[in-house]
C-alpha atoms as a PDB file:
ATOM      1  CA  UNK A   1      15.361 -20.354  -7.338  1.00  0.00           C
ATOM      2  CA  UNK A   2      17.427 -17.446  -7.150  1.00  0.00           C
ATOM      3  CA  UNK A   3      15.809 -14.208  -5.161  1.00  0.00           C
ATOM      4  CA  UNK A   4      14.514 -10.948  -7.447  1.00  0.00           C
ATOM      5  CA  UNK A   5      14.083  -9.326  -4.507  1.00  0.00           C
ATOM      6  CA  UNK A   6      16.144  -6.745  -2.794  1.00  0.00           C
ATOM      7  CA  UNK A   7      17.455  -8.456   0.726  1.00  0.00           C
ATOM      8  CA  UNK A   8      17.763  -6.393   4.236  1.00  0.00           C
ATOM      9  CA  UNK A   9      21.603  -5.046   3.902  1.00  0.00           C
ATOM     10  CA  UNK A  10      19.983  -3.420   0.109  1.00  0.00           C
ATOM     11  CA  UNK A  11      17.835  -0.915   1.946  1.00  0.00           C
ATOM     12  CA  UNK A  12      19.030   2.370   3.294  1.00  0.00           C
ATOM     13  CA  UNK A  13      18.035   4.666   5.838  1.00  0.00           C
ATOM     14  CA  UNK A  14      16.756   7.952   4.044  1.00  0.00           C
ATOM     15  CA  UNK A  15      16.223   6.220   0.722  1.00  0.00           C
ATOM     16  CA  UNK A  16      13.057   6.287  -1.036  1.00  0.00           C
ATOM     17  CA  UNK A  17      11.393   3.585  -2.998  1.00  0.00           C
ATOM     18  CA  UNK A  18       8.342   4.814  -5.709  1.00  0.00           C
ATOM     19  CA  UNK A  19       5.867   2.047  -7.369  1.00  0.00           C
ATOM     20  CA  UNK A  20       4.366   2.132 -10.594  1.00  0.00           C
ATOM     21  CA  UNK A  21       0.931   3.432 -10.739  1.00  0.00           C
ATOM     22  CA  UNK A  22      -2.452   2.267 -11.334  1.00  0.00           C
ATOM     23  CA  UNK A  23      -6.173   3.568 -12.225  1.00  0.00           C
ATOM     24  CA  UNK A  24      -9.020   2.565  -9.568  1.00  0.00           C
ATOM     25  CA  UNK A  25     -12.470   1.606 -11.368  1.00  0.00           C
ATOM     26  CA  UNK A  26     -16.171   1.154 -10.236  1.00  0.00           C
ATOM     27  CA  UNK A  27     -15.101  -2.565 -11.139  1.00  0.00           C
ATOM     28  CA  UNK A  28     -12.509  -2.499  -8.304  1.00  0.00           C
ATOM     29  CA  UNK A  29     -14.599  -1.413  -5.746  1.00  0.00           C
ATOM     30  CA  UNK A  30     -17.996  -3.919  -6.526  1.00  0.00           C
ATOM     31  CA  UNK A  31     -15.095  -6.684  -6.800  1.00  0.00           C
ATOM     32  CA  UNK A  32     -13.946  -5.995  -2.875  1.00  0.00           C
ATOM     33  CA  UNK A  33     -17.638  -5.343  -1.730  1.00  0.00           C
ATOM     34  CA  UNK A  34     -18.114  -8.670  -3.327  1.00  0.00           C
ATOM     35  CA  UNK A  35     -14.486 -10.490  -1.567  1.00  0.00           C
ATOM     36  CA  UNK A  36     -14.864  -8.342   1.671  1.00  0.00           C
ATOM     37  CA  UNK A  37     -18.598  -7.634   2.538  1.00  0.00           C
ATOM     38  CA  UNK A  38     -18.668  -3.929   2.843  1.00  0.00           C
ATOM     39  CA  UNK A  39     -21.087  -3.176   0.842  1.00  0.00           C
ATOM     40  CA  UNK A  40     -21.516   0.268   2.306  1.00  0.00           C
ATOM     41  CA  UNK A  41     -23.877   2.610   0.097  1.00  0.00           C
ATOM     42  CA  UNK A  42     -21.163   4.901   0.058  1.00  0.00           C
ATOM     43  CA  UNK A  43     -19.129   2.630  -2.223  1.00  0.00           C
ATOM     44  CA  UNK A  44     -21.610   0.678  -3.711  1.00  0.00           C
ATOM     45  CA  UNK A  45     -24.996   3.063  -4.361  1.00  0.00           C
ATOM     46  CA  UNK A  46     -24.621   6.241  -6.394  1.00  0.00           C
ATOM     47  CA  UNK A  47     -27.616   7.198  -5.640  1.00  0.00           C
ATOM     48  CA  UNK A  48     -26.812   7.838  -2.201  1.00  0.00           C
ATOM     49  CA  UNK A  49     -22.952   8.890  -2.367  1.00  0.00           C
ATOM     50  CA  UNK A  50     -24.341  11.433  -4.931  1.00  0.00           C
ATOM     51  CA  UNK A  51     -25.919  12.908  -1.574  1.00  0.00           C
ATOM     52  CA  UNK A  52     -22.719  12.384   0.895  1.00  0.00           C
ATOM     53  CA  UNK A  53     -19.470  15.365   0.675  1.00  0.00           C
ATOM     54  CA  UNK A  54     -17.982  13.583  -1.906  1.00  0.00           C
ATOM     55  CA  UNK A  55     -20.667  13.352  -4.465  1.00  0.00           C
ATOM     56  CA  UNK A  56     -19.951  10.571  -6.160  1.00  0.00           C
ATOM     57  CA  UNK A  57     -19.147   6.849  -5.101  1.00  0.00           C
ATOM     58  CA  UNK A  58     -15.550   6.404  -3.431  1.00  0.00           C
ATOM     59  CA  UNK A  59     -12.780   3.380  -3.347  1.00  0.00           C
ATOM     60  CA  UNK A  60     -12.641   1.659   0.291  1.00  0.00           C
ATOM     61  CA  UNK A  61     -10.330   2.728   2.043  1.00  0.00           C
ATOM     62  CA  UNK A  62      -8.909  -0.769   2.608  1.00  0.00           C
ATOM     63  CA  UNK A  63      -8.946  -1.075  -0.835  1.00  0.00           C
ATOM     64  CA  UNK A  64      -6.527   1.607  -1.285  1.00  0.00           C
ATOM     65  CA  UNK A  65      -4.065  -0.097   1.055  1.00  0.00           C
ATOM     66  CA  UNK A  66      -4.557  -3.396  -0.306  1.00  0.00           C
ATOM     67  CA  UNK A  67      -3.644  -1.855  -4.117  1.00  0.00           C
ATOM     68  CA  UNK A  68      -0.924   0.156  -1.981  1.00  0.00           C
ATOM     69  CA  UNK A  69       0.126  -3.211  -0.719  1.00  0.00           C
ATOM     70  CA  UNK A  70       0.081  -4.698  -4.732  1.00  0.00           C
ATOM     71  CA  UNK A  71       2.183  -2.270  -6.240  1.00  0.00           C
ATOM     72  CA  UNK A  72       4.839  -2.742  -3.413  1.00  0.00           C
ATOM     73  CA  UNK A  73       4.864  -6.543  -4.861  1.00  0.00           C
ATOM     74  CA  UNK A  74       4.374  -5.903  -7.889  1.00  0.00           C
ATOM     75  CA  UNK A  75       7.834  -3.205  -7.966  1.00  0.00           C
ATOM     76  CA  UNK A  76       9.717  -6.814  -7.098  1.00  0.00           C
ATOM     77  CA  UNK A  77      11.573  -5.581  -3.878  1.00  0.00           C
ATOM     78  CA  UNK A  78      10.050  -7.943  -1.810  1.00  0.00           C
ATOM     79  CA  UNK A  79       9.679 -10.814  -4.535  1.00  0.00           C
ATOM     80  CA  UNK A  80      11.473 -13.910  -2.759  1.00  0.00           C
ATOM     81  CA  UNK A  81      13.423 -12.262   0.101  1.00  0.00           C
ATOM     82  CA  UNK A  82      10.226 -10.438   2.418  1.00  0.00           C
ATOM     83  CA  UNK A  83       9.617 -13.713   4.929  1.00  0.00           C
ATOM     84  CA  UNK A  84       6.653 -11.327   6.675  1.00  0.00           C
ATOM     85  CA  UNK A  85       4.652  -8.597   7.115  1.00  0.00           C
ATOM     86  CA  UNK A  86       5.035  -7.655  10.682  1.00  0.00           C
ATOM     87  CA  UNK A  87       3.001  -4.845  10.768  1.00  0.00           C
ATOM     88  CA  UNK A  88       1.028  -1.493   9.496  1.00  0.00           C
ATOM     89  CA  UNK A  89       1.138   1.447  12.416  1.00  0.00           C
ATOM     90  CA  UNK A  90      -0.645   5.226  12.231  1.00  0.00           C
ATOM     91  CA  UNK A  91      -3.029   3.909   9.194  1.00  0.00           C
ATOM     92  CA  UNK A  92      -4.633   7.456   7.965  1.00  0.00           C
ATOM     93  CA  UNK A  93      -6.998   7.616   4.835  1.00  0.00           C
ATOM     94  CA  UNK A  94      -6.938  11.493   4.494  1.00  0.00           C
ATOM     95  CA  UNK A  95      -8.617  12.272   1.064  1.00  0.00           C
ATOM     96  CA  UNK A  96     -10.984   9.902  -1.009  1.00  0.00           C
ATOM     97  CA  UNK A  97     -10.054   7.947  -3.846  1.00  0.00           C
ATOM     98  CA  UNK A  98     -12.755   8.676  -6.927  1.00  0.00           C
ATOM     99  CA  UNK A  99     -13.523   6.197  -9.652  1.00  0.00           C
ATOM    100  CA  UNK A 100     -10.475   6.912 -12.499  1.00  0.00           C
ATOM    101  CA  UNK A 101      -8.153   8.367  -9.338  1.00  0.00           C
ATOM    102  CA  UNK A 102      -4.407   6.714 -10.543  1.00  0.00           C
ATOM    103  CA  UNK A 103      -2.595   6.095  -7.483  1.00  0.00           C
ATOM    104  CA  UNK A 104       1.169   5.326  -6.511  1.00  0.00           C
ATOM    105  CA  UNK A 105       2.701   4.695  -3.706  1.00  0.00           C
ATOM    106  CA  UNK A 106       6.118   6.425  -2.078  1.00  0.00           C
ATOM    107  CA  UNK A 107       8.187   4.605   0.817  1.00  0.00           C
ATOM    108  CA  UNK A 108      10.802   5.930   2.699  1.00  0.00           C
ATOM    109  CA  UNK A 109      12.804   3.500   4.834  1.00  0.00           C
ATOM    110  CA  UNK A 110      13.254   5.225   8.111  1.00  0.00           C
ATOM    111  CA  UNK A 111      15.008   2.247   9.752  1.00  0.00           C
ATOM    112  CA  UNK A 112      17.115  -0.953   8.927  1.00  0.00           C
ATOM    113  CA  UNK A 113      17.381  -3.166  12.071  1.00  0.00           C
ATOM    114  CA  UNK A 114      18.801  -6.718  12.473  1.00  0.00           C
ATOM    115  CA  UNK A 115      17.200  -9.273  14.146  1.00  0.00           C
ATOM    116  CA  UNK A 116      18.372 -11.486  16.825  1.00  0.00           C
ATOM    117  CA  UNK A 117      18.532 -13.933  14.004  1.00  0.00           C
ATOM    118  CA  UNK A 118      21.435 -13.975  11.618  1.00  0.00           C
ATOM    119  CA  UNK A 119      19.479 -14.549   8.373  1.00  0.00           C
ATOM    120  CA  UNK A 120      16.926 -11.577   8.957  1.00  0.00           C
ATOM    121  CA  UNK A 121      16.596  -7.956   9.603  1.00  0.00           C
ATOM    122  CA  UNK A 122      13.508  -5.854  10.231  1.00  0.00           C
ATOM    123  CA  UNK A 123      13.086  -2.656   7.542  1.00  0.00           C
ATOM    124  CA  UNK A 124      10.589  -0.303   8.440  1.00  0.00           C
ATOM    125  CA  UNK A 125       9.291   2.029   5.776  1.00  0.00           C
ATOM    126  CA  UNK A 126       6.772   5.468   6.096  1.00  0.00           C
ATOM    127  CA  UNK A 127       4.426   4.960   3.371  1.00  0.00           C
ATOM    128  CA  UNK A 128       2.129   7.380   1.141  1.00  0.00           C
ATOM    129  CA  UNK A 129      -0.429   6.483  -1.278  1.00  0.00           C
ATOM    130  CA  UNK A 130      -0.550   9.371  -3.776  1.00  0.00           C
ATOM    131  CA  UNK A 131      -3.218  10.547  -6.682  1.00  0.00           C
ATOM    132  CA  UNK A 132      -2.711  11.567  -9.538  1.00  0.00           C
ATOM    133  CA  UNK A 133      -2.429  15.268  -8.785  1.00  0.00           C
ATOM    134  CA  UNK A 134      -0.253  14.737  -5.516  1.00  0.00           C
ATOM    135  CA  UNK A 135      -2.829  14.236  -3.041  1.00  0.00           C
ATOM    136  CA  UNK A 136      -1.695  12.492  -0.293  1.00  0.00           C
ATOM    137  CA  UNK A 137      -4.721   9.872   0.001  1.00  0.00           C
ATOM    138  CA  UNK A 138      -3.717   7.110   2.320  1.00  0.00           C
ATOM    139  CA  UNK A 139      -0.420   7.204   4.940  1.00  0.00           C
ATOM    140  CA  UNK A 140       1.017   4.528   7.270  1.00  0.00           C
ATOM    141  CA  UNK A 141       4.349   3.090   8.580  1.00  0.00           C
ATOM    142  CA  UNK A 142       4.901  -0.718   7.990  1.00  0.00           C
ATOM    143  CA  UNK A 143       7.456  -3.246   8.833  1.00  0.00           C
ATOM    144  CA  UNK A 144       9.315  -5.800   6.700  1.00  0.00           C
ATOM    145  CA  UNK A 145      11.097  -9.188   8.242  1.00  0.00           C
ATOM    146  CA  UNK A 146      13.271  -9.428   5.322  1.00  0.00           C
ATOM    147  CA  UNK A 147      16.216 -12.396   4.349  1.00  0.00           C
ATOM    148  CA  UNK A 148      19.563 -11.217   4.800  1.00  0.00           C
ATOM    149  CA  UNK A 149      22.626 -12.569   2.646  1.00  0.00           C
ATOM    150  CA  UNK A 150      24.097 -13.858   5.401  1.00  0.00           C
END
């Protein structure tokens, strides 16, 4: 099966990679209170939110980086040449995401390394998960082991 994925020598320091977008529902959130078990009031009891700062029920905040994580797959530039997820660093949920918030997410690779194996490299990427006015709503850095061409 040939690779649709971009390999380690494809990405670039300084270059920027931008997913597609997508709209958070209620439905989301009860569906990863259900798969997780945080069924905190604040995502799952509008009664209560109504009464926290943001006055309404809000997305998870792992939620956000899970869907962050989807749309990276979902773009295809990890699709048959990522062999791992080594890691997330400086994870920072800095505004809520409301019910009908359409996010996308923005990666800059800030470094291409190989590895002391020939058929990998290492690509590390800052990340931010935008809404759909610009807010900045979820930030990390994560690295890619990725298959080289060798």
């Amino acid at each position: 099966m040939q690779a649709r994925g971009r390999y380690w020598e494809d990405f670039k320091v300084g270059e920027q990679l931008v997913t597609g977008r997508r709209t958070v529902e209620g439905g989301d959130v009860s569906r990863f209170a259900g798969l997780s078990g945080d069924f905190n009031p604040l995502h799952t009891d509008e009664v209560f939110a109504k009464q926290t700062p943001f006055g309404a029920r809000v997305a998870h905040g792992i939620l956000t980086l899970a869907v962050s994580n989807g749309q990276q797959n979902l773009a295809g530039w990890f699709e048959g040449t990522a062999l791992a997820l080594l890691g997330l660093d400086r994870v920072r949920f800095t505004a809520p995401v409301k019910f009908g918030d359409t996010i996308h997410t923005e990666m800059t690779v800030t470094e291409a390394r190989a590895s002391s194996k020939p058929d990998r490299g290492v690509v590390t990427f800052d990340v931010t998960v935008r809404n759909q006015r610009g807010d900045a709503v979820c930030s990390y850095a994560t690295s890619v082991l990725m298959r080289r061409r060798t």
